[in-house]
C-alpha atoms as a PDB file:
ATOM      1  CA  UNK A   1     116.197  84.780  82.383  1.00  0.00           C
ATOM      2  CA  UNK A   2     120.060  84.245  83.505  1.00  0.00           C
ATOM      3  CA  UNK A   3     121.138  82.434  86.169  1.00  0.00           C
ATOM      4  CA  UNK A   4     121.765  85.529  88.475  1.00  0.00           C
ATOM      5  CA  UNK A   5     118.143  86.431  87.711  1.00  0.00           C
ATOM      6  CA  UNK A   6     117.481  83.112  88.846  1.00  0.00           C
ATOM      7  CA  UNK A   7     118.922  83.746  92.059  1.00  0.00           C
ATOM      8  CA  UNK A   8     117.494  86.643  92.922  1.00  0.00           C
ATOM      9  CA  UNK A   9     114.046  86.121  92.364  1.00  0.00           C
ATOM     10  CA  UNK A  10     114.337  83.022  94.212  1.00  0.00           C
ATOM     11  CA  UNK A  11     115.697  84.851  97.475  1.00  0.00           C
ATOM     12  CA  UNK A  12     112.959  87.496  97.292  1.00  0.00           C
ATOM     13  CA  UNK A  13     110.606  84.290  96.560  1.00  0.00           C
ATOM     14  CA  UNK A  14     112.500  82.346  99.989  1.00  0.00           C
ATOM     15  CA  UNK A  15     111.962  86.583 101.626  1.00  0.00           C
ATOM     16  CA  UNK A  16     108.467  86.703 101.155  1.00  0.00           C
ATOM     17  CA  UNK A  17     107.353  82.553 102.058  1.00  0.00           C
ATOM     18  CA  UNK A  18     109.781  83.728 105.600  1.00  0.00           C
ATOM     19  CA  UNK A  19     106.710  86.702 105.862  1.00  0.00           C
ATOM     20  CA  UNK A  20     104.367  84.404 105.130  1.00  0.00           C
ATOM     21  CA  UNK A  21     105.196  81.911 107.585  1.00  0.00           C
ATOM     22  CA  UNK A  22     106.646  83.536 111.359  1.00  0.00           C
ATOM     23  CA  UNK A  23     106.750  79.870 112.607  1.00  0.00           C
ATOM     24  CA  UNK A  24     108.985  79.375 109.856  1.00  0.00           C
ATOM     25  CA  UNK A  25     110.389  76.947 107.241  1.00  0.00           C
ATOM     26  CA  UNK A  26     112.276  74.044 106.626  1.00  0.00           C
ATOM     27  CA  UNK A  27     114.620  74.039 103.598  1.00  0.00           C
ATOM     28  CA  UNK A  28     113.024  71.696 102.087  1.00  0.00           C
ATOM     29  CA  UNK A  29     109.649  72.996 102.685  1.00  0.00           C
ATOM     30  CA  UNK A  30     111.058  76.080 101.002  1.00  0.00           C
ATOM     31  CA  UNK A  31     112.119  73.854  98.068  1.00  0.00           C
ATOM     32  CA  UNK A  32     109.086  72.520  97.717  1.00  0.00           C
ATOM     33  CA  UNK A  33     106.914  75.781  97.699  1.00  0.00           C
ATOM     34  CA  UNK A  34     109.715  77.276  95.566  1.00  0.00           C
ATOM     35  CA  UNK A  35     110.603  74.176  93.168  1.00  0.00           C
ATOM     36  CA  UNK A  36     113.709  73.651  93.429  1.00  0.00           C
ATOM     37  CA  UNK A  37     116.046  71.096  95.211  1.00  0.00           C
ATOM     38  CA  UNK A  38     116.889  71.591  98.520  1.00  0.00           C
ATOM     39  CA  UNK A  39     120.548  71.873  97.832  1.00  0.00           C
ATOM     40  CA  UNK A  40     119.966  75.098  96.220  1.00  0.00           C
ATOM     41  CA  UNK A  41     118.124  76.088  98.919  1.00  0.00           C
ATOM     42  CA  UNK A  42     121.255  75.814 101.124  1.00  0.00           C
ATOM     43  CA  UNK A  43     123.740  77.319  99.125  1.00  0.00           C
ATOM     44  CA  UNK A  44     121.834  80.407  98.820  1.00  0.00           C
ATOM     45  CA  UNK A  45     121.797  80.452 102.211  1.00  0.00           C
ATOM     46  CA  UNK A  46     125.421  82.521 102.436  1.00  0.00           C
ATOM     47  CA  UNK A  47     123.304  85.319 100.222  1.00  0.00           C
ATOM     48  CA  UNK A  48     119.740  85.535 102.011  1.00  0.00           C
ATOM     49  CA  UNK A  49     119.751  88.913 104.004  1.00  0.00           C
ATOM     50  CA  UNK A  50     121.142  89.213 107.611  1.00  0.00           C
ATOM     51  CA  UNK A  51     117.565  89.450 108.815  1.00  0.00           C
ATOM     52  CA  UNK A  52     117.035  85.910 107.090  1.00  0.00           C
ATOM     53  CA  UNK A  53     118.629  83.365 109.342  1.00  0.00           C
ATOM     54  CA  UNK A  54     118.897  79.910 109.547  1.00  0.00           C
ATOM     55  CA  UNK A  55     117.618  78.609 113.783  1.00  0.00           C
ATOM     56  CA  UNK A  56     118.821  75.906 115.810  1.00  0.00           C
ATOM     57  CA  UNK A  57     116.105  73.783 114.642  1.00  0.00           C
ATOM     58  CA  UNK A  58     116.982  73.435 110.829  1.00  0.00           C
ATOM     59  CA  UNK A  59     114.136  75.816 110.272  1.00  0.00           C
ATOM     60  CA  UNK A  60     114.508  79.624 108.192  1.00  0.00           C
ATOM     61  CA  UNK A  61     113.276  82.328 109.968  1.00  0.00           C
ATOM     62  CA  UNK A  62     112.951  85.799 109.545  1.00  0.00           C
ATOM     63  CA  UNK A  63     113.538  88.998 111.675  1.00  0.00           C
ATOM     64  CA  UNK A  64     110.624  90.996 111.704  1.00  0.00           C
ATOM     65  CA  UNK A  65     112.045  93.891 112.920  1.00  0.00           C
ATOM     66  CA  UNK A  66     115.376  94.063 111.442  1.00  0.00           C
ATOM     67  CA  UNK A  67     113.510  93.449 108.206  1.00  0.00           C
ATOM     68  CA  UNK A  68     111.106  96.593 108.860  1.00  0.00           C
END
């Protein structure tokens, strides 16, 4: 699997812990569920979906309804 394939299994990996979890996620709780380091977690940040977004409290959160 190449790195781009990488990538994007990992965001729809980040997408679907975000559905998982409403209250939801640290980066480096995603890292941990997802395996990777926690730096990787924040430069994909600039390519998670506009519904995916990133709250005052460090945590990732997803918008339900913009993601419907």
């Amino acid at each position: 699997m190449g790195r781009s394939e990488n990538k994007a299994s990992r965001l729809l990996k980040i997408e679907a812990l975000l559905l998982a979890f409403p209250q939801g996620m640290s980066q480096a709780e995603v890292a941990r569920r997802l395996n990777v380091n926690r730096s990787t977690i924040n430069r994909d940040l600039a390519d998670l979906p506009k519904h995916i977004y990133l709250e005052d409290d460090g945590r990732l959160h997803i918008d339900r309804e913009a993601y419907l």
